[in-house]
N, C-alpha and C. Protein backbone atom coordinates (compact mmCIF):
# COMPACT_ATOMS: atom_id res chain seq x y z
N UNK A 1 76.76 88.50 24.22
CA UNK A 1 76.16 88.80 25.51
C UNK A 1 74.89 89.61 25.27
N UNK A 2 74.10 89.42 26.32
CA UNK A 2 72.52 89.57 25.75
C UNK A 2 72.90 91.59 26.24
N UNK A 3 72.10 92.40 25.98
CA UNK A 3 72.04 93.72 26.48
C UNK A 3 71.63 93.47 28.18
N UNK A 4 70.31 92.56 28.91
CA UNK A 4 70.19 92.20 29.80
C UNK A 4 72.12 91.94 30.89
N UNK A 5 72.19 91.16 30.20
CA UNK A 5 73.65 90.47 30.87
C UNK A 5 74.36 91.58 31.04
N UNK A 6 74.76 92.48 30.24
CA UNK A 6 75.84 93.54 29.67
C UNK A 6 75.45 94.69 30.85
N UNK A 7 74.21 95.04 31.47
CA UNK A 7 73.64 95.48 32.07
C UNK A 7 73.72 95.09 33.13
N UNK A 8 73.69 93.85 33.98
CA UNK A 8 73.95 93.45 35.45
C UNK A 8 75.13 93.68 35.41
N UNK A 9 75.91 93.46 34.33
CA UNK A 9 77.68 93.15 34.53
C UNK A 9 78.22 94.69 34.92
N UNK A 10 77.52 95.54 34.46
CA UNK A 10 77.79 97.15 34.78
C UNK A 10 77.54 97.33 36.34
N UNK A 11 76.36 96.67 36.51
CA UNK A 11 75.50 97.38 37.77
C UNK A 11 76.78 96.45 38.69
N UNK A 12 76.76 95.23 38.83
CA UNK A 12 77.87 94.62 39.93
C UNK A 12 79.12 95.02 39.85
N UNK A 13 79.65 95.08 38.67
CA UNK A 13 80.97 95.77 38.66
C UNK A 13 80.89 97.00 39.52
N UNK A 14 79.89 98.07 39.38
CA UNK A 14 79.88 99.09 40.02
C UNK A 14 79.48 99.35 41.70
N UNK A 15 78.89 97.97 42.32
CA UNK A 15 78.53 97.60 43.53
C UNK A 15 80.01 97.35 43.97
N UNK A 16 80.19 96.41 43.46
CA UNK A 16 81.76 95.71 43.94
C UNK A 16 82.77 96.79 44.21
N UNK A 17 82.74 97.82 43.18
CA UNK A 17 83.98 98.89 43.69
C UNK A 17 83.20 100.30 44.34
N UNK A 18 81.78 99.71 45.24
CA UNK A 18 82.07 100.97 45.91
C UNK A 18 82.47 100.62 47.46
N UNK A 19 82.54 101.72 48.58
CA UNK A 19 83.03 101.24 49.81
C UNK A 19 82.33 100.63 50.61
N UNK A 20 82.52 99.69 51.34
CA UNK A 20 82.07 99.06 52.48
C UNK A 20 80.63 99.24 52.84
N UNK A 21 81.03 100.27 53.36
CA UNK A 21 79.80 101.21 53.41
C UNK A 21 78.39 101.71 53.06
N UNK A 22 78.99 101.94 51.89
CA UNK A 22 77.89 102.73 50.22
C UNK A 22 77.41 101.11 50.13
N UNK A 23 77.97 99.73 50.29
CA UNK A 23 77.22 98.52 49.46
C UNK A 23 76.34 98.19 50.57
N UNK A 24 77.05 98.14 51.74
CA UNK A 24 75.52 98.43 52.79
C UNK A 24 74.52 99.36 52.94
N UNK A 25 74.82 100.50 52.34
CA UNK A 25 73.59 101.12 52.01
C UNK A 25 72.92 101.62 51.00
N UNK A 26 73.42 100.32 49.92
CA UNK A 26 72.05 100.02 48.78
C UNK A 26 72.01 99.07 49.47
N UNK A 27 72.07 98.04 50.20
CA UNK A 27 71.52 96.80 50.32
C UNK A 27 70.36 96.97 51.01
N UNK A 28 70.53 97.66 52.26
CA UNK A 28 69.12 98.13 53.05
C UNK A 28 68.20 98.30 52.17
N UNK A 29 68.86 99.54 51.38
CA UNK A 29 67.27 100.34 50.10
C UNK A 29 67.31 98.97 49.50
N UNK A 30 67.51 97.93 48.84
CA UNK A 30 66.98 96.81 48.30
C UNK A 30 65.81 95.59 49.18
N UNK A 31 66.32 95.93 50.34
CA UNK A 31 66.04 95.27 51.34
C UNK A 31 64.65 96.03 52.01
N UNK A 32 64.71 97.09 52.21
CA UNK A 32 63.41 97.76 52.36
C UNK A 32 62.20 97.90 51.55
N UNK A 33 62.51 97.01 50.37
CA UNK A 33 61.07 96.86 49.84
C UNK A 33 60.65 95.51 49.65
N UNK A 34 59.35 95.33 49.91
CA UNK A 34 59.12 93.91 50.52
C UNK A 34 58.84 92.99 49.41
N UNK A 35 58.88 93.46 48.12
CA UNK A 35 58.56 92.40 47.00
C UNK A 35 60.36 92.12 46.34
N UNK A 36 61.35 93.19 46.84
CA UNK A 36 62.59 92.38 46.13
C UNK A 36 63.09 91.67 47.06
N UNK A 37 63.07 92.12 49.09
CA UNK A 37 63.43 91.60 49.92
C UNK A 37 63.39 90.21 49.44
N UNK A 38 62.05 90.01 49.40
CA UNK A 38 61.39 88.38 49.20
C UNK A 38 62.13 87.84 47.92
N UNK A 39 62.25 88.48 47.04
CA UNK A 39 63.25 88.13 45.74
C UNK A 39 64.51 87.53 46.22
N UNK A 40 65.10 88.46 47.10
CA UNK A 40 66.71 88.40 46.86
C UNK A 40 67.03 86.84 48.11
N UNK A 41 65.86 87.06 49.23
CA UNK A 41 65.59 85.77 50.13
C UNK A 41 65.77 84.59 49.01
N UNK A 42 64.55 84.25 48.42
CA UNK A 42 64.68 82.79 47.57
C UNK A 42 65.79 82.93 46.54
N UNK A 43 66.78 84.18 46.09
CA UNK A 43 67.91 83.91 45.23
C UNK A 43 68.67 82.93 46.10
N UNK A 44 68.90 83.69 47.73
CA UNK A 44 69.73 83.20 48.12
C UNK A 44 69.67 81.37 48.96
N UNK A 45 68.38 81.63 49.16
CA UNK A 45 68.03 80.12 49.15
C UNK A 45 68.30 78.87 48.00
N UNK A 46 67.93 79.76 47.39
CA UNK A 46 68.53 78.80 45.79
C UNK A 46 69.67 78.41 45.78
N UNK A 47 70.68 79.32 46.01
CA UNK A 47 71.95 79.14 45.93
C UNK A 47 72.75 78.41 46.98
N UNK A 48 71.78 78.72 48.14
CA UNK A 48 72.29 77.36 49.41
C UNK A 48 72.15 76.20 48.80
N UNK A 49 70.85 75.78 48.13
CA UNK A 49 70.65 74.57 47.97
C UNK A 49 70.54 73.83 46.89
N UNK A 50 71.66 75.01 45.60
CA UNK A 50 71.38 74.84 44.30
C UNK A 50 72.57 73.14 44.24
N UNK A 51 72.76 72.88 45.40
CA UNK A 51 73.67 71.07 44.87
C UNK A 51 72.67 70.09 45.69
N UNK A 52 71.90 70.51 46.16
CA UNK A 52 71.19 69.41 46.60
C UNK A 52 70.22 68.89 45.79
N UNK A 53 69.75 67.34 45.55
CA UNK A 53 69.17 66.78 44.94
C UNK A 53 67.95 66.97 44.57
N UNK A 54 67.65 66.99 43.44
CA UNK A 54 66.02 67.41 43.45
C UNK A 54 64.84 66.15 43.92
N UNK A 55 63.95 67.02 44.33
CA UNK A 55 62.74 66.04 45.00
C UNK A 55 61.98 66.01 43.76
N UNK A 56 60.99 64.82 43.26
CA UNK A 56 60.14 64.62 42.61
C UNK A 56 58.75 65.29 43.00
N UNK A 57 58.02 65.83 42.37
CA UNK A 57 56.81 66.39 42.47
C UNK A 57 56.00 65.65 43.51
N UNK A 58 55.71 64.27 42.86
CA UNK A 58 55.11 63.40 43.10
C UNK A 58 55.45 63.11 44.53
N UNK A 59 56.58 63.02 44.92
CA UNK A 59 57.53 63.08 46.32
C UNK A 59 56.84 63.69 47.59
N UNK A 60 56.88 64.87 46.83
CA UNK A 60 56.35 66.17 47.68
C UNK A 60 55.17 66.21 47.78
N UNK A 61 54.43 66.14 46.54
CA UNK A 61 52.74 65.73 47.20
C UNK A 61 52.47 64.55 48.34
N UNK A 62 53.14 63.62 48.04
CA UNK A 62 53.06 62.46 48.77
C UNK A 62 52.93 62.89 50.14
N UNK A 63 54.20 63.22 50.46
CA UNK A 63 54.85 63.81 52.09
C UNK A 63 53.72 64.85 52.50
N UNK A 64 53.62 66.10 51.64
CA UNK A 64 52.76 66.85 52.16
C UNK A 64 50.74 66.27 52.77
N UNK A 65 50.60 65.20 51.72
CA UNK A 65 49.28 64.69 52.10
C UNK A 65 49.49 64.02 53.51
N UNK A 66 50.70 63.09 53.79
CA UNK A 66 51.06 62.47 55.04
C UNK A 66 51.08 63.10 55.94
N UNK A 67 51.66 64.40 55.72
CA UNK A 67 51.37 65.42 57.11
C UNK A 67 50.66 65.72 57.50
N UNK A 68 49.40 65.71 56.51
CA UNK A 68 47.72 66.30 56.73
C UNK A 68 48.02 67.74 56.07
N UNK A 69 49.05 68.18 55.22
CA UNK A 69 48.92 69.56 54.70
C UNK A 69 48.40 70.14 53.42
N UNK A 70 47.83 69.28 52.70
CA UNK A 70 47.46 69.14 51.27
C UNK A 70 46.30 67.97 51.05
């Protein structure tokens, strides 16, 4: 296990066993700053849509020129 890994595994273990409470209020302080807010947003987007199929690049340019957005 990398030192990185060994290191989240501390920090969540230690989220997970505190109260109710205390994990809502680191989440705010995580949440109150606007460059991890935006982080922890597209984690969790990811993870909504980490089984859905991937689009081709090419796909997406396509569509986006059709819209007039690109």
């Amino acid at each position: 296990m990398r030192a990185a890994d060994a290191t989240a595994e501390v920090f969540l273990t230690a989220f997970e066993a505190l109260p109710r409470s205390q994990r809502e209020a680191v989440l705010q302080h995580l949440f109150a700053n606007p460059a991890l807010k935006e982080d922890l947003i597209d984690v969790a987007r990811w993870y909504e849509r980490r089984a859905e199929r991937p689009i081709p690049y090419e796909k997406v340019q396509q569509n986006l020129k059709k819209a007039g957005r690109l």
